[in-house]
N, C-alpha and C. Protein backbone atom coordinates (compact mmCIF):
# COMPACT_ATOMS: atom_id res chain seq x y z
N UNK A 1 10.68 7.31 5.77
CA UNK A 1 10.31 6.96 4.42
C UNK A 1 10.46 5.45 4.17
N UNK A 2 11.32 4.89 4.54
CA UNK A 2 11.74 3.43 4.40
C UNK A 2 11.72 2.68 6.07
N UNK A 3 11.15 1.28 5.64
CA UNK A 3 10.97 0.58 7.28
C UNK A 3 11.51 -0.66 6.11
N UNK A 4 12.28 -1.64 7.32
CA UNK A 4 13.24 -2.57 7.16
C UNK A 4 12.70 -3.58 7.87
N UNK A 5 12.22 -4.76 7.20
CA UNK A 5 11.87 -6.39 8.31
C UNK A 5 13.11 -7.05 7.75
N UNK A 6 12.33 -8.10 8.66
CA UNK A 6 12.91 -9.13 8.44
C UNK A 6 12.25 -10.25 8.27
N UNK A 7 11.85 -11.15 7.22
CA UNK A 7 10.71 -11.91 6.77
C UNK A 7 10.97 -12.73 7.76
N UNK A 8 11.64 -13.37 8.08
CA UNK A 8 12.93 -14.69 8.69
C UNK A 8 11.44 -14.57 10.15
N UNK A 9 11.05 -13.94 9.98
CA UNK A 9 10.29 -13.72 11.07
C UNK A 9 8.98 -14.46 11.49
N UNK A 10 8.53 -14.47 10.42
CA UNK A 10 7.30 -14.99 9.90
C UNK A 10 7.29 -16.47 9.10
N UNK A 11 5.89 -16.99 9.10
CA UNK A 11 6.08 -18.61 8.48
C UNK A 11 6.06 -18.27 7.04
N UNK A 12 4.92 -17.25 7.00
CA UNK A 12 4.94 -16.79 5.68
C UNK A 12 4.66 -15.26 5.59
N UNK A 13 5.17 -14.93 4.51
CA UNK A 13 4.77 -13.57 4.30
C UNK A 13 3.98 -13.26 2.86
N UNK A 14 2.89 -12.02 2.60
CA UNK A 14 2.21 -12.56 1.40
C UNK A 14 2.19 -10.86 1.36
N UNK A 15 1.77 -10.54 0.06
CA UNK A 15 1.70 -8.97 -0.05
C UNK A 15 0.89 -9.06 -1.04
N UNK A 16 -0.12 -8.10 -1.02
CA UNK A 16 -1.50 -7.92 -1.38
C UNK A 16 -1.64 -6.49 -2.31
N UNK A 17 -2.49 -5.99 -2.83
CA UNK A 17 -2.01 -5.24 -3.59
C UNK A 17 -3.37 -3.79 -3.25
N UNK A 18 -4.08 -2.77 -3.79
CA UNK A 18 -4.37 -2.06 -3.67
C UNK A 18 -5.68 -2.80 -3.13
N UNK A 19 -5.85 -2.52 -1.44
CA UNK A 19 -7.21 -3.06 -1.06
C UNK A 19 -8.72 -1.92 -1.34
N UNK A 20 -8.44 -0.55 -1.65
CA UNK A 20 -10.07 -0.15 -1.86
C UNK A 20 -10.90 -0.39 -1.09
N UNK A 21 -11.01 -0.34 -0.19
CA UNK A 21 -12.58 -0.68 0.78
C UNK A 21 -12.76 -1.64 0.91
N UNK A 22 -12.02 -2.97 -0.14
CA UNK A 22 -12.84 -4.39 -0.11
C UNK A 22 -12.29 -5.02 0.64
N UNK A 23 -12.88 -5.02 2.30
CA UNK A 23 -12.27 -6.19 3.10
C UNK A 23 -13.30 -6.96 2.99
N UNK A 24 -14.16 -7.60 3.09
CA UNK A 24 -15.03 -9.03 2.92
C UNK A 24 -13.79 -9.50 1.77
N UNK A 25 -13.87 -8.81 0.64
CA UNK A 25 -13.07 -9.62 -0.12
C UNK A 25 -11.54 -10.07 0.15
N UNK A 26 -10.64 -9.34 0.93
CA UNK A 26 -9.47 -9.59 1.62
C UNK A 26 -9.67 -10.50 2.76
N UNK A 27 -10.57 -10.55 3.48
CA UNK A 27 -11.08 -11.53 4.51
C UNK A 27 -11.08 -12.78 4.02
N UNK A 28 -11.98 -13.01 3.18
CA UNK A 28 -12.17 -14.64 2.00
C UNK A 28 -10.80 -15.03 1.52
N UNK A 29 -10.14 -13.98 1.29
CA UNK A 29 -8.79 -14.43 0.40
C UNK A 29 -7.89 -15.19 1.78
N UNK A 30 -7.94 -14.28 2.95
CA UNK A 30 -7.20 -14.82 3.98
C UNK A 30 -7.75 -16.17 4.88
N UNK A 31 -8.57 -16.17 4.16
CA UNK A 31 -9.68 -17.60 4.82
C UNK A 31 -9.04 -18.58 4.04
N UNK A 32 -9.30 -18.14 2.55
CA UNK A 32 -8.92 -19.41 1.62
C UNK A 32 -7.53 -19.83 1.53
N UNK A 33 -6.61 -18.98 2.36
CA UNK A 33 -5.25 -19.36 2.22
C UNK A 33 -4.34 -19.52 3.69
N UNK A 34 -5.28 -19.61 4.40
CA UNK A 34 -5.05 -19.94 5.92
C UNK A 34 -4.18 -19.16 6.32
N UNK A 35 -4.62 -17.88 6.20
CA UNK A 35 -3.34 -16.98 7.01
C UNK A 35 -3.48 -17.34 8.48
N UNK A 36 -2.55 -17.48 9.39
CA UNK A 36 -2.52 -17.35 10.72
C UNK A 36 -1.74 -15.97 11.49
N UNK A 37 -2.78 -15.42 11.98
CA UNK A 37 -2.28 -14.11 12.63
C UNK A 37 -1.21 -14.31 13.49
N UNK A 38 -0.92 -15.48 14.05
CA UNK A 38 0.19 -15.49 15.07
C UNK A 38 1.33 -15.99 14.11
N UNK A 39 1.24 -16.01 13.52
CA UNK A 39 2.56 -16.65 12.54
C UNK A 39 2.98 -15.92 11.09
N UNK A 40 1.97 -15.76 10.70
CA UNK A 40 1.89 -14.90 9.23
C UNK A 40 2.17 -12.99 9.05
N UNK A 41 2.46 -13.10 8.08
CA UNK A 41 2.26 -11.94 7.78
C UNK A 41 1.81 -10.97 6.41
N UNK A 42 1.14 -10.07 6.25
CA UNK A 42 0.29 -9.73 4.97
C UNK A 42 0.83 -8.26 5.01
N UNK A 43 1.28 -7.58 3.67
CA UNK A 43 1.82 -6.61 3.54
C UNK A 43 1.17 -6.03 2.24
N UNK A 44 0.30 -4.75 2.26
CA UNK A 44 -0.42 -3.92 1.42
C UNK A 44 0.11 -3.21 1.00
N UNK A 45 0.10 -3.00 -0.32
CA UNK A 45 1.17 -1.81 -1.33
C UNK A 45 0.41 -0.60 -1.21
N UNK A 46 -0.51 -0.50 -0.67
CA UNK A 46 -1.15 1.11 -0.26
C UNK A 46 -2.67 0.95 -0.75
N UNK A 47 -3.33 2.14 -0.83
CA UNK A 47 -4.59 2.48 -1.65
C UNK A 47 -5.65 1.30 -0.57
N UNK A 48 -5.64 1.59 0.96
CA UNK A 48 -6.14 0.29 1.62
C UNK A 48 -7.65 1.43 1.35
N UNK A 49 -7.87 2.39 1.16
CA UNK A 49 -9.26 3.44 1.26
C UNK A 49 -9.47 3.31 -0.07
N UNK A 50 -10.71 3.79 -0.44
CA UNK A 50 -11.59 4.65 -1.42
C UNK A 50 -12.34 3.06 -2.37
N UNK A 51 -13.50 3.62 -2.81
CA UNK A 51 -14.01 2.98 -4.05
C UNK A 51 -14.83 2.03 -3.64
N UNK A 52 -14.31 0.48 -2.75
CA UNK A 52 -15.03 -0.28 -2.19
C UNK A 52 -15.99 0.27 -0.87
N UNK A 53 -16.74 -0.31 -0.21
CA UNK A 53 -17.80 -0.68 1.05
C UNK A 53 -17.14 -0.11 2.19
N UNK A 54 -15.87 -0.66 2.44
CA UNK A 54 -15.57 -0.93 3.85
C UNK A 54 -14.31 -0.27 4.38
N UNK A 55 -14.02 1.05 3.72
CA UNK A 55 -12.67 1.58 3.93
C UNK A 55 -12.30 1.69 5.60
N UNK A 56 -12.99 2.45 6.20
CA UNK A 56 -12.94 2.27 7.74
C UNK A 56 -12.43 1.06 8.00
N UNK A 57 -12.88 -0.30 7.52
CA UNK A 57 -12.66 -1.79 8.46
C UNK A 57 -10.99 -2.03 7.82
N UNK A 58 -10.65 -1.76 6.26
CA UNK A 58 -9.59 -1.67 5.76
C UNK A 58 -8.50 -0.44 6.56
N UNK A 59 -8.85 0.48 7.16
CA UNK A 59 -7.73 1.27 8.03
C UNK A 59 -7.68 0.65 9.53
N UNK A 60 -8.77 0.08 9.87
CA UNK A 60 -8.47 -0.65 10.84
C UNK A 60 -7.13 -1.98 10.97
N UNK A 61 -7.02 -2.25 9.82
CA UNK A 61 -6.19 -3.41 9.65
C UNK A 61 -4.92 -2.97 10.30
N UNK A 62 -4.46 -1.43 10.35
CA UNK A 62 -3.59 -1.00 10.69
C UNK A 62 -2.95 -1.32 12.11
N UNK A 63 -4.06 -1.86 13.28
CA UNK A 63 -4.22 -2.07 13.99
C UNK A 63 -3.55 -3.22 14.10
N UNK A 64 -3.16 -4.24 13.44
CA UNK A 64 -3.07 -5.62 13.53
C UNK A 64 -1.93 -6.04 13.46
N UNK A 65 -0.74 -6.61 14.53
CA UNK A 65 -0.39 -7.21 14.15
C UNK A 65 0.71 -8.15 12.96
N UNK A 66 -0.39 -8.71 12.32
CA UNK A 66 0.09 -9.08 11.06
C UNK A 66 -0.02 -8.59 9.73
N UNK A 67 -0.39 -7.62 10.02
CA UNK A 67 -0.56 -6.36 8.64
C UNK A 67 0.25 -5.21 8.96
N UNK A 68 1.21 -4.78 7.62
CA UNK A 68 1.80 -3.54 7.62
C UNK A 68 1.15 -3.34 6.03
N UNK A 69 1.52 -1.73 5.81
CA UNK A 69 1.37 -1.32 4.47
C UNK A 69 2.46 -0.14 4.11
N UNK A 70 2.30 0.01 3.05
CA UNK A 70 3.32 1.53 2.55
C UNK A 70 1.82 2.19 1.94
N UNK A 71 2.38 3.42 2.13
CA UNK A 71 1.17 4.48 1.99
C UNK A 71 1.47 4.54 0.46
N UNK A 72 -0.15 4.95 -0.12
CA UNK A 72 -0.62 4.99 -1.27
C UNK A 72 -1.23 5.79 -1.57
N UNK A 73 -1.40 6.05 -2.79
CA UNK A 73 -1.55 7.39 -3.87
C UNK A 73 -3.23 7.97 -3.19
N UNK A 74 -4.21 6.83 -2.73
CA UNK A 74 -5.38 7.25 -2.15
C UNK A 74 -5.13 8.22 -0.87
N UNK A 75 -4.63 7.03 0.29
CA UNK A 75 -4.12 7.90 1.62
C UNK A 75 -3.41 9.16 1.68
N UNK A 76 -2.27 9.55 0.44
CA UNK A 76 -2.42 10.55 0.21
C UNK A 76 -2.74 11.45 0.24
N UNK A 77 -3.69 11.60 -1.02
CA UNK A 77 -4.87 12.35 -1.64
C UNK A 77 -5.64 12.48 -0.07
N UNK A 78 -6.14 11.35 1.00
CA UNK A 78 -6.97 11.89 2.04
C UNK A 78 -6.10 13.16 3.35
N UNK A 79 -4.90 12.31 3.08
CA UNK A 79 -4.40 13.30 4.20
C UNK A 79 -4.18 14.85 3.20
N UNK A 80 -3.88 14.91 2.62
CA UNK A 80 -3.69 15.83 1.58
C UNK A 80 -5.33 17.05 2.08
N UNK A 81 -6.02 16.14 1.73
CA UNK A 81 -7.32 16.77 1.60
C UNK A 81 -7.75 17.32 3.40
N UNK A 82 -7.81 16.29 4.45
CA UNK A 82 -7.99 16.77 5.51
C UNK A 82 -6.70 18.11 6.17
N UNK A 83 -5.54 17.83 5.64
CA UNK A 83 -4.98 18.64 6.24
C UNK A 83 -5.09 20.40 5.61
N UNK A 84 -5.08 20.45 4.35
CA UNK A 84 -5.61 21.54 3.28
C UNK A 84 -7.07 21.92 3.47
N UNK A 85 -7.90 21.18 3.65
CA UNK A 85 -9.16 21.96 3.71
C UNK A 85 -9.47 21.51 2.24
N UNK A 86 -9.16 20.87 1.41
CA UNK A 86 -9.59 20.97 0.02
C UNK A 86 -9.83 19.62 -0.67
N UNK A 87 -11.16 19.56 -0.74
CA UNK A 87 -11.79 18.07 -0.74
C UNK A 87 -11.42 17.24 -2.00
N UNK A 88 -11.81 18.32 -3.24
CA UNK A 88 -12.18 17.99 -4.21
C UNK A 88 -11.09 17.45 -5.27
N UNK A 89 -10.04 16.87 -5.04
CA UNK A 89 -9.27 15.68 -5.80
C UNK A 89 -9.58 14.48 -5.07
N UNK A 90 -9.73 14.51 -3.76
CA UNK A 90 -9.72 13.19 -2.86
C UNK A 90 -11.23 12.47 -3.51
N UNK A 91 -12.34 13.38 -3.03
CA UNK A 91 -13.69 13.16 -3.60
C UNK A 91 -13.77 12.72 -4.90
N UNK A 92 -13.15 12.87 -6.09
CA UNK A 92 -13.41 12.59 -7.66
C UNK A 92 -12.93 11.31 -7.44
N UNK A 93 -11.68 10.99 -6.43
CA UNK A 93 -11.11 9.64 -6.87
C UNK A 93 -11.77 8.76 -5.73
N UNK A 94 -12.96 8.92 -5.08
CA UNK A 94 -13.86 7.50 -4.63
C UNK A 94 -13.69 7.62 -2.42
N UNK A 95 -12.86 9.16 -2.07
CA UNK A 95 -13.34 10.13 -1.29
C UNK A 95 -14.55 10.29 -0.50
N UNK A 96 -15.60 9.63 -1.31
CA UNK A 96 -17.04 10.33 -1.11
C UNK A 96 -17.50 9.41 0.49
N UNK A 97 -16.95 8.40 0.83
CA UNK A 97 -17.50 7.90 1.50
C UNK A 97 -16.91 8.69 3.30
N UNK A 98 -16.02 8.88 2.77
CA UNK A 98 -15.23 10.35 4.42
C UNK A 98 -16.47 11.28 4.03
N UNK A 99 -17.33 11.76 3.38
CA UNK A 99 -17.95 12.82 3.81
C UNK A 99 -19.42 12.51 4.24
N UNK A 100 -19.88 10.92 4.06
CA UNK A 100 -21.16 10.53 4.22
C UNK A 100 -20.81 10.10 5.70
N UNK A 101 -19.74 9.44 6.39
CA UNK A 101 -19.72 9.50 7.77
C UNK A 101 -20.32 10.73 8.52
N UNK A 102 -20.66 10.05 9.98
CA UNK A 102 -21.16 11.04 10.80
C UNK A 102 -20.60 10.92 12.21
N UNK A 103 -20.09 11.64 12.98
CA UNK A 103 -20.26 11.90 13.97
C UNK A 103 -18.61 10.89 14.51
N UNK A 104 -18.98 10.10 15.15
CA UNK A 104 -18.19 8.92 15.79
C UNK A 104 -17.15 8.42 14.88
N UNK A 105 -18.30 8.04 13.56
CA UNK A 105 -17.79 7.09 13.12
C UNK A 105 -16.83 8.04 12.00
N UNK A 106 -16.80 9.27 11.85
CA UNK A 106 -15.81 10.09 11.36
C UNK A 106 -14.56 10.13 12.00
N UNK A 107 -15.07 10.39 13.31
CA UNK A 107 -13.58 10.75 14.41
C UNK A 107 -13.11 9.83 14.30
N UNK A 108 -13.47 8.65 14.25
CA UNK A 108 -12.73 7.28 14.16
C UNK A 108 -11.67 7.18 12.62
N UNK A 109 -12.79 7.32 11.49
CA UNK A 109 -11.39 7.71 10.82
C UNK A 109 -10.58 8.27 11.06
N UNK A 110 -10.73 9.78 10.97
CA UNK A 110 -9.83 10.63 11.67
C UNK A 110 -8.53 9.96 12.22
N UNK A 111 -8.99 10.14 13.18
CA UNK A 111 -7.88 8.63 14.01
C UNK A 111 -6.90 7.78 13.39
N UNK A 112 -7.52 7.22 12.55
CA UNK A 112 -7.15 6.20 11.63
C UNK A 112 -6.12 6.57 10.70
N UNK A 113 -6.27 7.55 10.57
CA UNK A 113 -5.74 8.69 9.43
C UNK A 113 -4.55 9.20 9.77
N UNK A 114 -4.62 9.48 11.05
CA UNK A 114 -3.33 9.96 11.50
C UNK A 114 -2.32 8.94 11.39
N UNK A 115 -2.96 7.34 11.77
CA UNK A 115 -1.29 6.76 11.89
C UNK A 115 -1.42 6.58 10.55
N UNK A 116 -1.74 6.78 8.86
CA UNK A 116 -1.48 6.60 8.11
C UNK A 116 -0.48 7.87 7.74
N UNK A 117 -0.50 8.62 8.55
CA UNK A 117 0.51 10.00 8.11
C UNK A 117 2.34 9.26 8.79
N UNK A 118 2.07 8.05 9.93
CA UNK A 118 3.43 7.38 9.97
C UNK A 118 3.30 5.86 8.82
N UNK A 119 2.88 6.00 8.00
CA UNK A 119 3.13 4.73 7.09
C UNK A 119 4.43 4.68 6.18
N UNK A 120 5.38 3.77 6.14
CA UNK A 120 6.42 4.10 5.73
C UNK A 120 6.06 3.83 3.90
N UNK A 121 7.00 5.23 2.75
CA UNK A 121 6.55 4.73 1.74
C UNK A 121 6.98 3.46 1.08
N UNK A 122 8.47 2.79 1.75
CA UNK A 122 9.13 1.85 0.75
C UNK A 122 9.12 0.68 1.82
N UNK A 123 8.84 -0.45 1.53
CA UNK A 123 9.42 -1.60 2.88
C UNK A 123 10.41 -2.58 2.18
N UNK A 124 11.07 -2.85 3.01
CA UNK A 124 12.42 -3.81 2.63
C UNK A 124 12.11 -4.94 3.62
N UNK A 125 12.15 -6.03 3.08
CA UNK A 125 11.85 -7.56 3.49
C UNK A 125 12.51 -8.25 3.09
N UNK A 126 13.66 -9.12 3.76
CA UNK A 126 14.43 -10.14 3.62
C UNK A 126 13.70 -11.47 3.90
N UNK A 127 13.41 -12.04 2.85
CA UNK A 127 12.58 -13.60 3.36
C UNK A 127 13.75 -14.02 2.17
N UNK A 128 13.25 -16.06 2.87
CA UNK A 128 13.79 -16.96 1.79
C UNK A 128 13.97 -16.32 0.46
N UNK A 129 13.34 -15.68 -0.11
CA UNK A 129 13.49 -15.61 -1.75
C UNK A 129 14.51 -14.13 -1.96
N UNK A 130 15.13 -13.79 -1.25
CA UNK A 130 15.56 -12.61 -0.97
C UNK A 130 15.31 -11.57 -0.40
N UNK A 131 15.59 -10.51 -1.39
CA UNK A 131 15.10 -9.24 -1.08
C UNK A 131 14.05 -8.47 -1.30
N UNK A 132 13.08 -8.29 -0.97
CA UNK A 132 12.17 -7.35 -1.61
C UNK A 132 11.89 -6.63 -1.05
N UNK A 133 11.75 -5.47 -1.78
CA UNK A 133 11.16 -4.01 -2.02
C UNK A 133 9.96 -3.54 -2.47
N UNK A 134 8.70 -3.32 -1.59
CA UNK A 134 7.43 -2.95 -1.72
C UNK A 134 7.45 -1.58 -1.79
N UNK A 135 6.58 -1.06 -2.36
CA UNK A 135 6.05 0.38 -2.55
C UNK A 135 4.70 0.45 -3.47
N UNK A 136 4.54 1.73 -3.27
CA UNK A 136 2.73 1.35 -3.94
C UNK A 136 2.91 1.60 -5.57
N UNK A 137 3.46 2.67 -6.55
CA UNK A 137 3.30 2.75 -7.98
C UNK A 137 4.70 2.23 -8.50
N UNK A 138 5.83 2.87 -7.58
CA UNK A 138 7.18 2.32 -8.56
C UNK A 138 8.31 2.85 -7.53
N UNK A 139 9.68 2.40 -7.49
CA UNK A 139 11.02 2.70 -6.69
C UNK A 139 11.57 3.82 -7.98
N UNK A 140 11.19 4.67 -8.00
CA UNK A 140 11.93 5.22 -9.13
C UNK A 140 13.25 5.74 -9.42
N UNK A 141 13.96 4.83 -9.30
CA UNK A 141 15.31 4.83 -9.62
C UNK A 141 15.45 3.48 -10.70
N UNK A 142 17.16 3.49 -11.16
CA UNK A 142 17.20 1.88 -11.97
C UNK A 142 18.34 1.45 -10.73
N UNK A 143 18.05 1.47 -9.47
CA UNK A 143 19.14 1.17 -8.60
C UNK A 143 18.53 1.02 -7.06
N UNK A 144 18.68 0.19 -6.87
CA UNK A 144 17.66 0.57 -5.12
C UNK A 144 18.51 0.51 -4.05
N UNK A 145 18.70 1.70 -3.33
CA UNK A 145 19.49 1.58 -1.85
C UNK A 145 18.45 1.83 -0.94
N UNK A 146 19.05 1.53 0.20
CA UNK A 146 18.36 1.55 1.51
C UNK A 146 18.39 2.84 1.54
N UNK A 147 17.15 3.23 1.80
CA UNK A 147 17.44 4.72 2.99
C UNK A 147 17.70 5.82 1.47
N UNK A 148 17.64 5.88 0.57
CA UNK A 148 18.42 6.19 -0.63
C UNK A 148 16.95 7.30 -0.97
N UNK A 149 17.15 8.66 -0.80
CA UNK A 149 16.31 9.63 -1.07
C UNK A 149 15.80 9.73 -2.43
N UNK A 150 13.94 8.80 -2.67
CA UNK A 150 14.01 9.07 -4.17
C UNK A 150 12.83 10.18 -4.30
N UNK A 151 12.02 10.17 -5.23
CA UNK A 151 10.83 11.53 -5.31
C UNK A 151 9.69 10.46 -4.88
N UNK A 152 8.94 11.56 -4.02
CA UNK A 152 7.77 10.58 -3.41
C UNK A 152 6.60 10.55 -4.07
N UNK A 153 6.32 11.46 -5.15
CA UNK A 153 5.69 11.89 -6.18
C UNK A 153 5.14 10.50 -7.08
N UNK A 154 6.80 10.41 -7.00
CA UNK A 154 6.81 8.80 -8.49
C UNK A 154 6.76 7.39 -7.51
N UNK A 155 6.64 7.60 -6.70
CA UNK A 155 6.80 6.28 -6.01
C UNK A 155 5.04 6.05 -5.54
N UNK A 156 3.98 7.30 -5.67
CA UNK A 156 2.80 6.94 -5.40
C UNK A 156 1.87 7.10 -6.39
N UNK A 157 2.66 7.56 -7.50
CA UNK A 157 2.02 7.80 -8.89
C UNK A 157 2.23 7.05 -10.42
N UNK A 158 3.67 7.17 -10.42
CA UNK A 158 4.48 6.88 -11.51
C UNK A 158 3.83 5.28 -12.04
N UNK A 159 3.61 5.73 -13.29
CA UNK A 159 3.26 4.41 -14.53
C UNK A 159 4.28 4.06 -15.62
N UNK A 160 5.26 4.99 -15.84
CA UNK A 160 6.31 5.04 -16.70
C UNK A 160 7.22 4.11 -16.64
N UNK A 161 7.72 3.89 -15.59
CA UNK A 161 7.92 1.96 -15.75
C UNK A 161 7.31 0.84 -16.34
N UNK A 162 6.11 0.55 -15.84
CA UNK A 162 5.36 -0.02 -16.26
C UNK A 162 4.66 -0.06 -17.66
N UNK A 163 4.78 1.08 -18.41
CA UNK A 163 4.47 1.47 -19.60
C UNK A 163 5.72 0.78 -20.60
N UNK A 164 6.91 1.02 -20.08
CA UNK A 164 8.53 0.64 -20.66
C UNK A 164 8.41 -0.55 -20.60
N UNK A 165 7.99 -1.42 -19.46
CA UNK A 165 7.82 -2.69 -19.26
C UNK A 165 6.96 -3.28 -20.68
N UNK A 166 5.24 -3.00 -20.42
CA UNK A 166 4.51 -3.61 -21.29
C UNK A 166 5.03 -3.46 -22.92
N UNK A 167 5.95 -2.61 -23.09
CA UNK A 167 6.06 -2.37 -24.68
C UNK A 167 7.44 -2.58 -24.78
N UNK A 168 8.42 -3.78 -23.74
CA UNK A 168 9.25 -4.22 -24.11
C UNK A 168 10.74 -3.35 -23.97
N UNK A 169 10.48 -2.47 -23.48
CA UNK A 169 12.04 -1.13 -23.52
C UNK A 169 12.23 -1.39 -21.61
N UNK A 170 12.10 -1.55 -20.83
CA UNK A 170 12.10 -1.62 -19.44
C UNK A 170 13.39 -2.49 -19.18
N UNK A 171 14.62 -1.95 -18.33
CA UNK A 171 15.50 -2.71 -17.84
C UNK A 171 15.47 -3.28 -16.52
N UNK A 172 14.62 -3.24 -15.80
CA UNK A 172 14.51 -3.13 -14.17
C UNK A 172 15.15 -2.30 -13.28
N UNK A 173 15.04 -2.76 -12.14
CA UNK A 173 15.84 -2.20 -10.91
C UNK A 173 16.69 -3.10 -10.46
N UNK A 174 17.96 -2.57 -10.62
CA UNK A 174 19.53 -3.61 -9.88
C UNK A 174 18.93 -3.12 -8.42
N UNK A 175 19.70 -4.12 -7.28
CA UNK A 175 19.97 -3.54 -5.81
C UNK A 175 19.07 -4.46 -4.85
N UNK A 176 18.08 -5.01 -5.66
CA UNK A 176 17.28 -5.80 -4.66
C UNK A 176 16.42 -7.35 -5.94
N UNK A 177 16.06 -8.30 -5.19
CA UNK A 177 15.76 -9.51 -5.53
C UNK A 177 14.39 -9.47 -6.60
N UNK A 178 13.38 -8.54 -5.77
CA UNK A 178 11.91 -8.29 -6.12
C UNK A 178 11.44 -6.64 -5.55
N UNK A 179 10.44 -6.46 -6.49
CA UNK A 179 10.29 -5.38 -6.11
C UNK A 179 8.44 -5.88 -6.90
N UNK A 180 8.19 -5.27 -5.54
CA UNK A 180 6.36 -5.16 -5.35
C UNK A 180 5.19 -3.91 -5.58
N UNK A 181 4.94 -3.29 -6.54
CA UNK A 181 3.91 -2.91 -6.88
C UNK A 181 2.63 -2.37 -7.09
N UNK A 182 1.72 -1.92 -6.66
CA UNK A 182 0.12 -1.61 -7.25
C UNK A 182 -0.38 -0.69 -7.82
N UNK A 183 -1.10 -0.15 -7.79
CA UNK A 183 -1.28 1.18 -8.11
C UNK A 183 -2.18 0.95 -9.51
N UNK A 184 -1.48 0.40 -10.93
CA UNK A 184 -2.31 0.05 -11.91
C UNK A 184 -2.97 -1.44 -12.05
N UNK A 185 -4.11 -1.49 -12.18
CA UNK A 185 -4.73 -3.12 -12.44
C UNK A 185 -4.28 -3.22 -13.42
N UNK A 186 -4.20 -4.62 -13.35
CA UNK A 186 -3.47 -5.47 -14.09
C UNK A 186 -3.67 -7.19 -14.24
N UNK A 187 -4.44 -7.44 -15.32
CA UNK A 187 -4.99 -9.06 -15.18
C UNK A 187 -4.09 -9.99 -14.44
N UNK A 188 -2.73 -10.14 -14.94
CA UNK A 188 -1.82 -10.88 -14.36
C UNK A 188 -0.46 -9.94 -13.95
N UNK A 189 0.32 -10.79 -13.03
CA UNK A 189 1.64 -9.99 -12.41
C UNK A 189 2.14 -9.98 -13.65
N UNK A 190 3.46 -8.75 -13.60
CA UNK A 190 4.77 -8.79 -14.57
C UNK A 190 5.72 -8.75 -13.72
């Protein structure tokens, strides 16, 4: 459930937020900010499938290197759906493009899919600025331990933080420096 770095590792580390299919657009971003694959590192809060063009080239990233992610409320919903037999939540939420594949280029998801069934949900990263704690909707606790059994439910769903937050009642999470995010758009960070 939880994987542990160590930023100290990397020149930089950057974390990105729900990619959707859009790698051209994650590509440009890593152009315009000179990521270097041998040095860098880029960390996805989940939801790397559904909605955009290019979900396949976005599970490929998995492949790389300098990309890790924590699994998200989409990947989910797909493994959910391939392993059940039961399409139709995955499909309403942007799904549709796993069933227009053919042949190859299915099995290849497939594939793809499986190592998203080892994606860890929480990552812990010690860089310069401390501590942080990635996950895709929320750590749902007001306390964060390592290794610390929370519901996996709220950690790929949960808005109720974030709701406490925008209307001013939200205390945070003690236990760690930063804690990272996606799941709801949002014009600017909070």
């Amino acid at each position: 459930m939880y994987l542990k770095l160590d930023g100290h590792n990397w020149r930089h580390v950057w974390v990105v937020s729900d990619l959707h299919g859009c790698y051209q657009m994650l590509m440009d971003e890593i152009k315009q900010r000179q990521l270097n694959p041998y040095e860098d590192l880029l960390i996805c809060v989940g939801d790397l499938i559904d909605r955009g063009p290019d979900s396949v080239k976005c599970l490929q990233l998995l492949n790389e290197k300098w990309f890790y992610a924590v699994r998200g409320n989409h990947e989910q919903m797909a493994l959910d759906a391939l392993h059940n037999k039961s399409f139709g939540l995955w499909l309403m939420n942007g799904g549709v493009w796993f069933a227009e594949l053919k042949g190859e280029e299915q099995q290849q998801a497939l594939e793809l899919f499986r190592q998203c069934e080892t994606l860890p949900w929480i990552i812990e990263i010690t860089c310069a600025n401390g501590v942080n704690v990635i996950a895709h909707a929320d750590y749902p606790s007001s306390q964060y331990e390592w290794d610390k059994p929370v519901p996996k439910q709220q950690i790929l769903w949960d808005r109720e933080r974030l709701r406490e937050l925008m209307s001013g009642q939200e205390k945070g999470i003690a236990g760690a420096d930063h804690f990272w995010f996606g799941h709801t758009p949002l014009r600017e960070a909070v």
